[in-house]
N, C-alpha and C. Protein backbone atom coordinates (compact mmCIF):
# COMPACT_ATOMS: atom_id res chain seq x y z
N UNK A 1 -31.22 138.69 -58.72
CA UNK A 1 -30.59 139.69 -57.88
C UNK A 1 -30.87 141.08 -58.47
N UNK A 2 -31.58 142.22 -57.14
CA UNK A 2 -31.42 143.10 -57.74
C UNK A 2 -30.62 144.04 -58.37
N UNK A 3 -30.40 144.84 -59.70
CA UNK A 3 -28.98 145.65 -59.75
C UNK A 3 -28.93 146.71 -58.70
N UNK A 4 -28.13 147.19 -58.73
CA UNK A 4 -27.69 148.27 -57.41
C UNK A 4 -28.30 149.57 -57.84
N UNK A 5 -29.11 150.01 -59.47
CA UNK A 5 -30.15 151.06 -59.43
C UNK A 5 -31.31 150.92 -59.15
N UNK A 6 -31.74 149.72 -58.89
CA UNK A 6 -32.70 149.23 -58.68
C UNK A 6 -32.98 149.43 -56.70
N UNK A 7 -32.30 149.20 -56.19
CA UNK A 7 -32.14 149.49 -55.15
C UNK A 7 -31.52 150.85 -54.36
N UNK A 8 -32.00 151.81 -55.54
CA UNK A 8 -31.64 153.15 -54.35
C UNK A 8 -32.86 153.73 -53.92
N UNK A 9 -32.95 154.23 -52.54
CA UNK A 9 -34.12 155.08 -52.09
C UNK A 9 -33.51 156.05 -52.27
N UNK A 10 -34.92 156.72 -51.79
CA UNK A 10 -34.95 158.17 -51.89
C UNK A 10 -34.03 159.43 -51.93
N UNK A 11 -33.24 158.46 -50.95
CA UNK A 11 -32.53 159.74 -50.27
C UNK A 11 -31.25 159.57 -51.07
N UNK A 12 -30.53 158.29 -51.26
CA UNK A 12 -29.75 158.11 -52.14
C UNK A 12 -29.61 159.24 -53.45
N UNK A 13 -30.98 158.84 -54.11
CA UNK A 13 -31.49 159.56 -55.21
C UNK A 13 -31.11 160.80 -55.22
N UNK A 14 -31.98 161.57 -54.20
CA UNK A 14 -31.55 163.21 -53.75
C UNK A 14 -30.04 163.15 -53.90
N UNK A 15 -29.12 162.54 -52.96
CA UNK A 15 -28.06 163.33 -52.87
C UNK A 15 -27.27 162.85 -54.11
N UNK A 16 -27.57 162.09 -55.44
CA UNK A 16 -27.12 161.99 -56.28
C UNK A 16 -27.25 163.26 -57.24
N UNK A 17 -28.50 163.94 -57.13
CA UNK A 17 -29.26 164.99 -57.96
C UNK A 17 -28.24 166.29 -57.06
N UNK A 18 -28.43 165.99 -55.72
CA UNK A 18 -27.88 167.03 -55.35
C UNK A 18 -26.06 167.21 -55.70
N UNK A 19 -25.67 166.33 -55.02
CA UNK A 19 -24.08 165.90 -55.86
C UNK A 19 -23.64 166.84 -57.21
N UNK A 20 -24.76 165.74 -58.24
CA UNK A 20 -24.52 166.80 -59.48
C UNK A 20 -24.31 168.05 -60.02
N UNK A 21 -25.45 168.76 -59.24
CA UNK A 21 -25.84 169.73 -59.11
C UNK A 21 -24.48 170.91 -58.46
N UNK A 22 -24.57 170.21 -57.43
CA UNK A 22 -23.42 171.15 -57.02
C UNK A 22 -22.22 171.27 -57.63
N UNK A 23 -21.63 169.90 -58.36
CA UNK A 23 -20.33 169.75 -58.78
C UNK A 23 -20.29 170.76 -60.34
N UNK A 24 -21.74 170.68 -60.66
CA UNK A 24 -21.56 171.32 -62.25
C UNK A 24 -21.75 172.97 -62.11
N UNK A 25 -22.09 173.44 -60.80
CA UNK A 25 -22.14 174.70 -60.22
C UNK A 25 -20.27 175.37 -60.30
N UNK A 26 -20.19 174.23 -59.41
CA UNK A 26 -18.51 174.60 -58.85
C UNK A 26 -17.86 174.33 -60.32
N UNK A 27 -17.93 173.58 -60.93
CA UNK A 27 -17.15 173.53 -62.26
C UNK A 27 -17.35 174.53 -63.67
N UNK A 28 -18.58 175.12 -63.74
CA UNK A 28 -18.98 176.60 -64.20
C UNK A 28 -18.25 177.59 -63.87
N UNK A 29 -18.38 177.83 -62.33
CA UNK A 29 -17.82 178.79 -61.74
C UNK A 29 -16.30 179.14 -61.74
N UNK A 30 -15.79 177.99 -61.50
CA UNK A 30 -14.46 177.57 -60.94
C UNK A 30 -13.47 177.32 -62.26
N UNK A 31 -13.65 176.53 -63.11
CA UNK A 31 -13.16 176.19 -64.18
C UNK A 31 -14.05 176.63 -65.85
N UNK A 32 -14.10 177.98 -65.63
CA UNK A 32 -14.70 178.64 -67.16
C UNK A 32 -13.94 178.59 -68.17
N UNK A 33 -12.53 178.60 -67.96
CA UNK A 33 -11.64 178.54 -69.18
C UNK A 33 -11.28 176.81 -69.75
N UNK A 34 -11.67 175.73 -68.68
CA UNK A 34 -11.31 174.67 -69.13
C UNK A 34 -12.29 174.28 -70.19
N UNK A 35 -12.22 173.14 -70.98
CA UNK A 35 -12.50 172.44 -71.98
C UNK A 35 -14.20 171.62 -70.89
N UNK A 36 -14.48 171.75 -71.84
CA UNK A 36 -15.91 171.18 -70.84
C UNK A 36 -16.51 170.03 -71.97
N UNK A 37 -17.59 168.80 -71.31
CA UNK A 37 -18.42 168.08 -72.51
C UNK A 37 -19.57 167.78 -71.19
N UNK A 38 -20.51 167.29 -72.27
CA UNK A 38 -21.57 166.71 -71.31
C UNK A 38 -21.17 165.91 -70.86
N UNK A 39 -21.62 165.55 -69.48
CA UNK A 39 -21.46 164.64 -68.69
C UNK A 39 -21.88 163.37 -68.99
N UNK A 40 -20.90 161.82 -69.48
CA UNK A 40 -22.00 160.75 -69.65
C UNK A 40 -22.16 159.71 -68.36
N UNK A 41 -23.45 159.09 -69.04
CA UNK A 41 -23.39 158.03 -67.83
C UNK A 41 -23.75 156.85 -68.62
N UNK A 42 -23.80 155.95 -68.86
CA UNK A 42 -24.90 154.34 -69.82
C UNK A 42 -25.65 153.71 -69.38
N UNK A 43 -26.51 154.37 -67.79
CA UNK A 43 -27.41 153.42 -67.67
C UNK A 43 -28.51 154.85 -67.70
N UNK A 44 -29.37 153.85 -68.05
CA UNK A 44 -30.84 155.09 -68.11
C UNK A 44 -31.59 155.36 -66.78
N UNK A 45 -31.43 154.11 -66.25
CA UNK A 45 -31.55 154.49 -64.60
C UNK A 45 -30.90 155.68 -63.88
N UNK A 46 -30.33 155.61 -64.29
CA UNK A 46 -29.04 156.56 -63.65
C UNK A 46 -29.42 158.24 -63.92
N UNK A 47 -29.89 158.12 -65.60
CA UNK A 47 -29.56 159.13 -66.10
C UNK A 47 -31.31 159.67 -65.55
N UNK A 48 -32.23 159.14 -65.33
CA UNK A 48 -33.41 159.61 -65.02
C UNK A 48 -33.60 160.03 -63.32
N UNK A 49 -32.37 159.23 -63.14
CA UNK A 49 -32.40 160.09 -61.11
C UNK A 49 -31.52 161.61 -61.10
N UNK A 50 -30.60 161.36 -62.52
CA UNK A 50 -29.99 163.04 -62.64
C UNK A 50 -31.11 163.88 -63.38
N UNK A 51 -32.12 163.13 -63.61
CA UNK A 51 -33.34 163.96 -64.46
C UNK A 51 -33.34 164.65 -65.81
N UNK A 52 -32.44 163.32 -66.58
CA UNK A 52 -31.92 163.21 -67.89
C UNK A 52 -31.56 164.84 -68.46
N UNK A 53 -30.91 165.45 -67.51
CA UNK A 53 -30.25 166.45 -67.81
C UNK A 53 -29.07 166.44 -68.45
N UNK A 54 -28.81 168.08 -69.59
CA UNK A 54 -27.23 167.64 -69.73
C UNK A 54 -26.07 168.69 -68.70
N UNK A 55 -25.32 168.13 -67.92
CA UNK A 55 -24.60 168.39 -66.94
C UNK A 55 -23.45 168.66 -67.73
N UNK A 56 -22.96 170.00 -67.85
CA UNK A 56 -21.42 170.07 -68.97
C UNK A 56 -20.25 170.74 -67.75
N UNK A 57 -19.51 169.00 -67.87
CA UNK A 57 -18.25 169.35 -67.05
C UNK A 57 -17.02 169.26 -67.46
N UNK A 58 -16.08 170.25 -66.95
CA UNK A 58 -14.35 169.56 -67.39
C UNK A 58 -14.22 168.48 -66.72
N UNK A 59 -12.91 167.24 -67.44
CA UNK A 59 -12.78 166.27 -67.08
C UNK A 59 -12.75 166.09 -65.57
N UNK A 60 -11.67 166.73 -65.09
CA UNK A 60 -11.64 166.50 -63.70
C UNK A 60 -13.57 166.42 -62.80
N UNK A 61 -13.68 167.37 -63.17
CA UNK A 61 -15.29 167.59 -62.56
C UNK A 61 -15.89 166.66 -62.61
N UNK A 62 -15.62 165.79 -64.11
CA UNK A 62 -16.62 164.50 -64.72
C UNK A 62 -16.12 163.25 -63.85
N UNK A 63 -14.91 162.78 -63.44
CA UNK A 63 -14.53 161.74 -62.71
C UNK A 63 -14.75 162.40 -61.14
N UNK A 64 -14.72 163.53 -60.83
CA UNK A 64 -15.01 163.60 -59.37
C UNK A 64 -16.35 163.18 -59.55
N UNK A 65 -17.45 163.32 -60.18
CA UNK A 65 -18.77 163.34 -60.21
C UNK A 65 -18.84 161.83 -60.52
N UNK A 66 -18.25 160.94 -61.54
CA UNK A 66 -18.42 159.45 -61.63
C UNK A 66 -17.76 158.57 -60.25
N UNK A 67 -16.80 159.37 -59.31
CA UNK A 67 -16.52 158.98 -58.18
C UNK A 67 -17.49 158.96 -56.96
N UNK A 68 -17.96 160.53 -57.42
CA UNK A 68 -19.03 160.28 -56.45
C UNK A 68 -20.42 159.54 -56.40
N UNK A 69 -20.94 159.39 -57.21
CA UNK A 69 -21.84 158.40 -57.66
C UNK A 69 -21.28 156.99 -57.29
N UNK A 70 -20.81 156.63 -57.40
CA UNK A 70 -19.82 155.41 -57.58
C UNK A 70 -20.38 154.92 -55.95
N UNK A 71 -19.62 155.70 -55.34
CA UNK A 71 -19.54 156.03 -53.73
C UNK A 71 -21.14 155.48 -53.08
N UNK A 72 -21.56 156.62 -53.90
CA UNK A 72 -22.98 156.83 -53.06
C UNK A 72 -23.73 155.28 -53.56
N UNK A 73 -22.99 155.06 -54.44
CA UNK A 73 -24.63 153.68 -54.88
C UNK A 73 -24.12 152.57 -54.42
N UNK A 74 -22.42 153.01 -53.74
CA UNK A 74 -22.21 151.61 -52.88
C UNK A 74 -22.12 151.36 -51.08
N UNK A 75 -22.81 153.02 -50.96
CA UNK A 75 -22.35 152.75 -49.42
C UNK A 75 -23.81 152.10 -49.21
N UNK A 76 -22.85 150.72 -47.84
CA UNK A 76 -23.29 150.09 -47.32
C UNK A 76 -24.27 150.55 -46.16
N UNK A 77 -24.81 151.91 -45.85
CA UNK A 77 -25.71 151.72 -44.78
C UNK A 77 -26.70 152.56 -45.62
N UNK A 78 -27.75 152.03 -44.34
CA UNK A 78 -29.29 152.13 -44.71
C UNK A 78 -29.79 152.80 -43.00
N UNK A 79 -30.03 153.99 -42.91
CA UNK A 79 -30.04 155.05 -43.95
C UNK A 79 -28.78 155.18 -43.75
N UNK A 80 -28.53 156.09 -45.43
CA UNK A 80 -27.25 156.95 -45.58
C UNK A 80 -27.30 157.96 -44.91
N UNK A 81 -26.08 158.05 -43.76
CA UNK A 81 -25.58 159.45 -43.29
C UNK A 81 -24.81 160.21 -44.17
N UNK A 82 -24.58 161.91 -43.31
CA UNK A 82 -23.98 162.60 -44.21
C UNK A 82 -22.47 161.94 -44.17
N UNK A 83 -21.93 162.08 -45.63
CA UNK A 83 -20.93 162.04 -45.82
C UNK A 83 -19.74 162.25 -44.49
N UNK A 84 -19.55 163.78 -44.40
CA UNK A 84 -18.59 164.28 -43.49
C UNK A 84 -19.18 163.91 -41.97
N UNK A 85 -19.90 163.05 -41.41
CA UNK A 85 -20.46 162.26 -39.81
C UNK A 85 -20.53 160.94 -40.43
N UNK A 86 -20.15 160.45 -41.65
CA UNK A 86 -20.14 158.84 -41.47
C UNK A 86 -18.42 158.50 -40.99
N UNK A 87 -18.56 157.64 -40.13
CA UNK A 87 -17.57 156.71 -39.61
C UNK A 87 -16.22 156.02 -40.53
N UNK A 88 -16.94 155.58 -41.76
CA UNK A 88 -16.29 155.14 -42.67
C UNK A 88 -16.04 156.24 -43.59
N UNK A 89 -14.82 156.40 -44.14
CA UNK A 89 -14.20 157.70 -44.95
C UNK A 89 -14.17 156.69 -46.66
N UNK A 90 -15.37 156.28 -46.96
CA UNK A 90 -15.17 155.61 -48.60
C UNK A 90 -14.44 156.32 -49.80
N UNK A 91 -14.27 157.79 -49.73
CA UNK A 91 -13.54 158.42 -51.00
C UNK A 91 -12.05 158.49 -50.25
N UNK A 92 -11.52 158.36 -51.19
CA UNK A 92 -10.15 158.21 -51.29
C UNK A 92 -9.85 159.85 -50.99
N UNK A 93 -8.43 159.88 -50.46
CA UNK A 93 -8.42 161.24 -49.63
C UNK A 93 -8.19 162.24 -50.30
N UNK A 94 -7.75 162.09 -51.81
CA UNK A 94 -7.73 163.37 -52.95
C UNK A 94 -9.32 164.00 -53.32
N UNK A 95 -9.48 162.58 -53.38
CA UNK A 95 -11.61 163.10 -54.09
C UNK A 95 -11.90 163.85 -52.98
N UNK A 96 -11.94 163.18 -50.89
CA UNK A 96 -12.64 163.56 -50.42
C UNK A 96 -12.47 164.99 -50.16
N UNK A 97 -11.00 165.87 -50.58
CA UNK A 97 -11.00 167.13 -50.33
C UNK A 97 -11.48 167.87 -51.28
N UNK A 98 -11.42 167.39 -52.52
CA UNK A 98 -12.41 168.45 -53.36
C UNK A 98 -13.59 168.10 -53.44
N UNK A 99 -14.55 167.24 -53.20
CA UNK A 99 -15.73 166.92 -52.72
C UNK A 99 -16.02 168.53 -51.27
N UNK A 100 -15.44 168.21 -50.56
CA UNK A 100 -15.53 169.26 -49.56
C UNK A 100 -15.19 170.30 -50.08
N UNK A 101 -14.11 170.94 -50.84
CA UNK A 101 -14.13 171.83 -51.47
C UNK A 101 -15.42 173.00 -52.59
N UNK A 102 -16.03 171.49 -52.85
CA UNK A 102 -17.04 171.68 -53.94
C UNK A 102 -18.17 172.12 -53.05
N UNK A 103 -18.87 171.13 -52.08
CA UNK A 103 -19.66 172.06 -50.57
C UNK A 103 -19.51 173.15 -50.10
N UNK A 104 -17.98 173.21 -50.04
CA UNK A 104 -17.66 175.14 -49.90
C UNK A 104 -18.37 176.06 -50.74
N UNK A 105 -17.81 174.98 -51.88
CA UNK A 105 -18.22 176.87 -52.71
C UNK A 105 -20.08 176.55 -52.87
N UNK A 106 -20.67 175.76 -53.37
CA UNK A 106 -21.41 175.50 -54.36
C UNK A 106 -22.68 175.85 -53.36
N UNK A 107 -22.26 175.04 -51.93
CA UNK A 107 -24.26 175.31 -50.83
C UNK A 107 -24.30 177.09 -51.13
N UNK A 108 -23.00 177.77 -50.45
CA UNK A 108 -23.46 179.08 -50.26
C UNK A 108 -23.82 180.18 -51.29
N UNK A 109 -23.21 179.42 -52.48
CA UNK A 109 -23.13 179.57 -53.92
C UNK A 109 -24.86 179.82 -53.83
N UNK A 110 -25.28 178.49 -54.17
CA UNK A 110 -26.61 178.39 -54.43
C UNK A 110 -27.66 178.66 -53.51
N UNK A 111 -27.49 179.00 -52.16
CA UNK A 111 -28.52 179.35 -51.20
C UNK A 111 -28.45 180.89 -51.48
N UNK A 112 -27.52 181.73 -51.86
CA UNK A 112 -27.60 182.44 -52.17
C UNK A 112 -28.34 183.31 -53.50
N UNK A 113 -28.40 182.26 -54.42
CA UNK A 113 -29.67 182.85 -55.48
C UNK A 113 -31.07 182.08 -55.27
N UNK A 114 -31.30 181.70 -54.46
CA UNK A 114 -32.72 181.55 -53.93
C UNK A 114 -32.93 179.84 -53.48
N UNK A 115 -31.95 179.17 -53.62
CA UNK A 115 -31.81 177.47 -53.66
C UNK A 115 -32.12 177.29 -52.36
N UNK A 116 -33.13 177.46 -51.05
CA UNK A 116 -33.11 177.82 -49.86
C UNK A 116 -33.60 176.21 -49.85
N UNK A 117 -33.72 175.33 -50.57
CA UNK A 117 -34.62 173.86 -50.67
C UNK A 117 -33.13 173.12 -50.28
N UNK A 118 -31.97 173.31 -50.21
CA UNK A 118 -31.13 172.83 -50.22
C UNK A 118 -30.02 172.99 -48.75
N UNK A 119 -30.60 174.13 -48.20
CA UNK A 119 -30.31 174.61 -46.73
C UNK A 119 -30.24 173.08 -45.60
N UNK A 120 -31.30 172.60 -45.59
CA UNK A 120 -31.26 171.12 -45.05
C UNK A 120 -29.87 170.28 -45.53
N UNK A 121 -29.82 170.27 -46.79
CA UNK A 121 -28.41 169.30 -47.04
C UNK A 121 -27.42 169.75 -46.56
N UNK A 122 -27.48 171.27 -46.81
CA UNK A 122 -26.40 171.72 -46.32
C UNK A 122 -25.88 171.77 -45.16
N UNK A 123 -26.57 171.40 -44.29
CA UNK A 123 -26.44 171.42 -42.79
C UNK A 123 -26.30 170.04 -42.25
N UNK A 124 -27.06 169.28 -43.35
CA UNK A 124 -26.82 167.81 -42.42
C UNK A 124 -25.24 167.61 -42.41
């Protein structure tokens, strides 16, 4: 049986990179005075679709981000829709508002210093 990193496409992939990305944006921004560490993960799979970067988040940031991963490598459809137009609501309703919260700040955040590669996610 395959493991479940073994089986992510593409797009999975992306919005894992993208995920990250945004959450360690919003947690820079948002939380400068908190206590921060690198972000871990233990599989190397994992850590080569975040592009063995080090991601330095406060705790909260680090379990929204191990939630969201979590999420993404278990939803059941093929293809993955966006989050906010899938049918099924998989994050629990605390994550899913700062998840959305974190989209607030972080797309316009980053389309704004030149991240224009990310305009598509942002819209789906």
């Amino acid at each position: 049986m395959a493991s479940i990193f073994e089986r992510l496409n593409d797009k999975k992939r992306k919005d894992i990179r993208v995920l990250s990305e945004f959450i360690a944006v919003y947690c820079r921004e948002q939380h400068k005075a908190e206590d921060s560490k690198v972000f871990s993960i233990n599989d190397d799979k994992l850590k080569s679709v975040l592009g063995n970067k080090k991601i330095v988040l406060c705790g909260d940031c680090s379990k929204l981000l191990h939630h969201g991963i979590a999420k993404l490598l278990l939803c059941p459809y093929d293809p993955k829709p966006a989050c906010r137009k899938c049918e099924t609501h998989c994050y629990a309703p605390d994550y899913r508002e700062r998840i959305r919260e974190v989209m607030r700040f972080s797309g316009p955040y980053l389309m704004k210093r030149g991240r224009l590669d990310l305009l598509a996610h942002y819209l789906s």
